[in-house]
Each structure stands twice: as C-alpha cells, then as structure tokens.
Protein backbone atom coordinates (compact mmCIF):
# COMPACT_ATOMS: atom_id res chain seq x y z
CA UNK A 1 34.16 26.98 -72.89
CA UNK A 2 30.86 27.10 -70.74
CA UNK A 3 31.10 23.68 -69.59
CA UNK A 4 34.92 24.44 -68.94
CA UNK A 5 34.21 27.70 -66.82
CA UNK A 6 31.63 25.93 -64.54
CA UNK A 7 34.07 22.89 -63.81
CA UNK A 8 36.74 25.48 -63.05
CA UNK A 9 34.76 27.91 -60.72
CA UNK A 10 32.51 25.55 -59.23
CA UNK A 11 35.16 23.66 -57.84
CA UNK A 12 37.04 23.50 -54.43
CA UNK A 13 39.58 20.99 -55.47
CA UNK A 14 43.25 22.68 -56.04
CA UNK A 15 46.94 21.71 -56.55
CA UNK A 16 49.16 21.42 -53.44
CA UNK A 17 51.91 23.80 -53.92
CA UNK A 18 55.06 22.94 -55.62
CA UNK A 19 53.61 20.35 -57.68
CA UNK A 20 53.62 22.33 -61.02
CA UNK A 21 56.74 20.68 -62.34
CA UNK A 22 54.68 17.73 -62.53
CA UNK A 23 52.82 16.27 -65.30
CA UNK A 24 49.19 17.06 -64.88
CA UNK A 25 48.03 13.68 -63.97
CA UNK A 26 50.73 12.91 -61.25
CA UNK A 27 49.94 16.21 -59.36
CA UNK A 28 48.98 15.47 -55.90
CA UNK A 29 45.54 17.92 -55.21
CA UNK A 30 43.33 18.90 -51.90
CA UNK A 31 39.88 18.01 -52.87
CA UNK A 32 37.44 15.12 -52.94
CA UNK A 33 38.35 12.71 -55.49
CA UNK A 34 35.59 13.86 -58.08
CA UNK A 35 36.45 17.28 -58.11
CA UNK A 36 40.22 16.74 -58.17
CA UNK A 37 39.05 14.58 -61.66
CA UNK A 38 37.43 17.61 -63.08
CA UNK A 39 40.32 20.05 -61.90
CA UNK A 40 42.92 17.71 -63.27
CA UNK A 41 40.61 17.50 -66.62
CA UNK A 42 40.15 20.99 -67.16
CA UNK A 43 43.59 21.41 -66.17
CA UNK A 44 44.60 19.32 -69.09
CA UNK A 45 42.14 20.35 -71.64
CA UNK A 46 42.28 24.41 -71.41
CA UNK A 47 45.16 24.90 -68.57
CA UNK A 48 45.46 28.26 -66.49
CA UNK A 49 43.08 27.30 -64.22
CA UNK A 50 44.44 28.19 -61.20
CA UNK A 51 44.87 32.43 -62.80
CA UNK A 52 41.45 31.66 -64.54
CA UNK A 53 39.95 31.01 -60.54
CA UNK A 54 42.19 34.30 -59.02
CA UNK A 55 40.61 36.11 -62.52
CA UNK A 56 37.29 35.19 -62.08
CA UNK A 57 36.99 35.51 -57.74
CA UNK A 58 34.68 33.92 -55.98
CA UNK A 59 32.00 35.67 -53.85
CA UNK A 60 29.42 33.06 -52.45
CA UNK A 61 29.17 29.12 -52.27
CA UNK A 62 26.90 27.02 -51.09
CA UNK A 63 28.96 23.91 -50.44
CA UNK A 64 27.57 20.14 -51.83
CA UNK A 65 25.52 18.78 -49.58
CA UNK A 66 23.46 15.27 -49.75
CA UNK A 67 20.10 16.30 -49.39
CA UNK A 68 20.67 19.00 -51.97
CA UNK A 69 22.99 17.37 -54.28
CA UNK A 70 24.30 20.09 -55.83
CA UNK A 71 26.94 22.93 -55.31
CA UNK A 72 26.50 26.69 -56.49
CA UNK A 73 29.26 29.26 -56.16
CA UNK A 74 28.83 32.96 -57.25
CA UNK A 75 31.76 34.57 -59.12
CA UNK A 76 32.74 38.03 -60.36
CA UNK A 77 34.47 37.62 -63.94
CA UNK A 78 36.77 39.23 -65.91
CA UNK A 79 35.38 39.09 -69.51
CA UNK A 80 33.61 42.19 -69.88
CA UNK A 81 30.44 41.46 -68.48
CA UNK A 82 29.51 42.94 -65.02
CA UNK A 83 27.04 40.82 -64.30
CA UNK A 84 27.71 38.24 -61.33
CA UNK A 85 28.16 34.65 -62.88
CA UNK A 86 26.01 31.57 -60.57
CA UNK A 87 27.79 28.27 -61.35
CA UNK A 88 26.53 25.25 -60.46
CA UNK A 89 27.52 21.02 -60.39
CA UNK A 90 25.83 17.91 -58.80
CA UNK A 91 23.39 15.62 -59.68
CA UNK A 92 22.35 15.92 -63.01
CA UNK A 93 18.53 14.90 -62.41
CA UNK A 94 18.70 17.94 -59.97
CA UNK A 95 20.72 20.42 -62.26
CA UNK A 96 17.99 19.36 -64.90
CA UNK A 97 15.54 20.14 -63.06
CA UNK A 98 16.42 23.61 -62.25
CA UNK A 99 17.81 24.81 -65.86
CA UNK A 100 15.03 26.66 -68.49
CA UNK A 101 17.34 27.00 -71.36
CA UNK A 102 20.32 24.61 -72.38
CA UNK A 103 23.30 25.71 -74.74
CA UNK A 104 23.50 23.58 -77.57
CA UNK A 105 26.64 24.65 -80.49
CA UNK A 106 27.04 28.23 -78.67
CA UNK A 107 23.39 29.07 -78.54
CA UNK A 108 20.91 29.08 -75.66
CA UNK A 109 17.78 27.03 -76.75
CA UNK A 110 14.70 26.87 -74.48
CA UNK A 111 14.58 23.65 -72.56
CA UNK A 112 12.17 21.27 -74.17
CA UNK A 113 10.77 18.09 -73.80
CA UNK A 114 12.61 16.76 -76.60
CA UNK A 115 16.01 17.63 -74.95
CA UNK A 116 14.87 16.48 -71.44
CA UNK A 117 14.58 12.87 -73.11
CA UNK A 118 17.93 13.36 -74.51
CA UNK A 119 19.91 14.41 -71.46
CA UNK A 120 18.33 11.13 -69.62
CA UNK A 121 18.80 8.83 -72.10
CA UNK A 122 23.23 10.24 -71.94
CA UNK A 123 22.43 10.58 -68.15
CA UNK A 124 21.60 7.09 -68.46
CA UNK A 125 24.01 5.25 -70.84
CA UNK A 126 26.99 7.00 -68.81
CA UNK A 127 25.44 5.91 -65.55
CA UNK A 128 24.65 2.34 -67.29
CA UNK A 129 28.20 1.46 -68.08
CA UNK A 130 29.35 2.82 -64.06
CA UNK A 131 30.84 6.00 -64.52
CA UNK A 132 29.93 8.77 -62.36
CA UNK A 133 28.23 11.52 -64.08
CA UNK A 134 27.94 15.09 -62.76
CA UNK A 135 25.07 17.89 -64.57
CA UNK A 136 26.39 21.67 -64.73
CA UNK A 137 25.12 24.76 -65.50
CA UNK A 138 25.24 28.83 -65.07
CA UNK A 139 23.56 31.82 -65.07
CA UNK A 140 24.07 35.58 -65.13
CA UNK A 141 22.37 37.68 -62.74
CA UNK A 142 20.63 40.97 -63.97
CA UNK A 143 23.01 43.71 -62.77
CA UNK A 144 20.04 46.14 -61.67
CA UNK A 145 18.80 43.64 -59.21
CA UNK A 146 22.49 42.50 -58.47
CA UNK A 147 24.77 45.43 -58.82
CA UNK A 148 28.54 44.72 -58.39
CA UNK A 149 28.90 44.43 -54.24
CA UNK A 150 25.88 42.99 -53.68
CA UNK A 151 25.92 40.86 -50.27
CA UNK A 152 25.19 37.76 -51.44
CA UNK A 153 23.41 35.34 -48.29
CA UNK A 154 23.96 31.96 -48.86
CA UNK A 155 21.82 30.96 -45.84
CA UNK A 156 18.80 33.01 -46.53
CA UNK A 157 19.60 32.24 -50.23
CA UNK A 158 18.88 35.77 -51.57
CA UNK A 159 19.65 35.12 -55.14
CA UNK A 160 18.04 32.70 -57.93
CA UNK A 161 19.23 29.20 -58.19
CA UNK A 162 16.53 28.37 -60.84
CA UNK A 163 16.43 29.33 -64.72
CA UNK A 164 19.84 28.04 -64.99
CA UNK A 165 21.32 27.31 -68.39
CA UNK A 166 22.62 23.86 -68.65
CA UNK A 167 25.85 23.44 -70.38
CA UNK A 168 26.83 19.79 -70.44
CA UNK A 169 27.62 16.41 -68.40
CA UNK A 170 30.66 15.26 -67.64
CA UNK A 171 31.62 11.67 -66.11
CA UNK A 172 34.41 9.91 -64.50
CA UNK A 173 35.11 6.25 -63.98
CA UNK A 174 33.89 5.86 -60.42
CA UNK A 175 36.59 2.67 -59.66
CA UNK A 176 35.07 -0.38 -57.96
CA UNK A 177 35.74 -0.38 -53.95
C-alpha cells in the first residue's frame, strides 16, 4: 500500500469530470503523460483514488523540476496517525540517494549497500529494455517538531527531504517518438 499511497498523493494528474462511466483506461485525464500512467494504474489496482486524495489533503508541493528531478508533496492523512506524511517521485538515482531505510515485505530495513546494488541493477534492467522508471518514497515527520498547522515553506524548504524511506519503482513503456 506504501508504494500505492505515494503514487496517489504525489501526483497532480486527475480525471476530467464526467468521465467516470468510463472504463479506467479510456478516461481522458489533466496531467503529464507519466503521471496520468500512474493515476490510471493506481486507479486500476486499488481504486478510490480521487476520495483517497480529498481524505488524505494536501498541504505543500514542491512541483518536478529538471534540475531537481524529483517532486515532494506534504499531506495530512486520515489513518490515525497525526503526523504529516512527505511523499516523494522522480528520478530514482535521486530518490536513492536521499532514502536511509527502504521497506522490504512491510518492514523498514536500514538502507545498505547490498540493497543499493539491488535497486540499480532493477533501475537498470527496466531502463535497459526502454521503459521509463520513476523511484518513490515517504516519510513521517515527528509531530513535536511538526505539530498539525505547521506552515510548511516550500521555498525556504523548512522541512526534511532526506531520511526518506523508499518504497518501490515503478515503470511505464515510454513509446518511441
């Protein structure tokens, strides 16, 4: 569900209206083409994810850019825990290189060497056969630093965006131009 979660919040991609009669795949979105993939994906493999987004609101974003390469959006939830959720997508080498621990069969193992090699040889073998492959991850922020109405500034950056927990790849078939 943690891979799930961070396709669906970190995500700007949505359904034009009136489209839900449709099958999922014939639904027209508003979004880049990669992120209307992972919305249509999600869409398809959990559903709800337009209540799960309204559920789980949305109270900061830094938007993908190309020098960063990654997108992080900050999230209140609604599943007990009162602690803000940080989601973030992009390129995996980056969202690597910013995680500490990595969830591996619902646990949170520390980040090793061993699993480095791992995620770059997948990285690798997805990228190797020309799909486009996109790194995510999350983290909860301690509530006594970040207490619920914090003012999050996504221009001086005034929470962490490192120590992430990595919770999978996913990739797409990026079709030939």
């Amino acid at each position: 569900m943690a891979l799930s979660r961070v396709a669906m919040l970190c995500n700007r991609a949505e359904f034009k209206a009136g489209e839900e009669s449709k099958p999922v795949l014939k639904r027209e979105c508003n979004g880049d083409a990669s992120e209307s993939a992972l919305l249509k994906c999600v869409e398809l493999s959990i559903g709800g994810v337009t209540k799960y987004r309204s559920e789980n609101p949305k109270v900061a974003e830094i938007p993908f850019n190309s020098t960063n390469k990654y997108q992080v959006s900050v999230h209140e939830t609604n599943d007990g825990d009162d602690r803000y959720l940080v989601v973030m997508k992009g390129a995996p080498e980056r969202i690597l290189d910013r995680c500490s621990t990595i969830l591996i069969d619902g646990q949170e193992l520390h980040m090793d060497d061993e699993w480095r090699e791992n995620f770059n040889n997948a990285y690798l073998e997805l990228g190797g056969i020309g799909e486009r492959v996109l790194g995510f991850c999350d983290l909860r922020l301690p509530a006594d630093k970040f207490p619920r109405g914090f003012q999050f500034d996504v221009d001086e950056q005034n929470f962490p965006i490192e120590g992430m927990r990595f919770v999978g790849l996913m990739s797409m078939i990026d079709p030939p131009r």
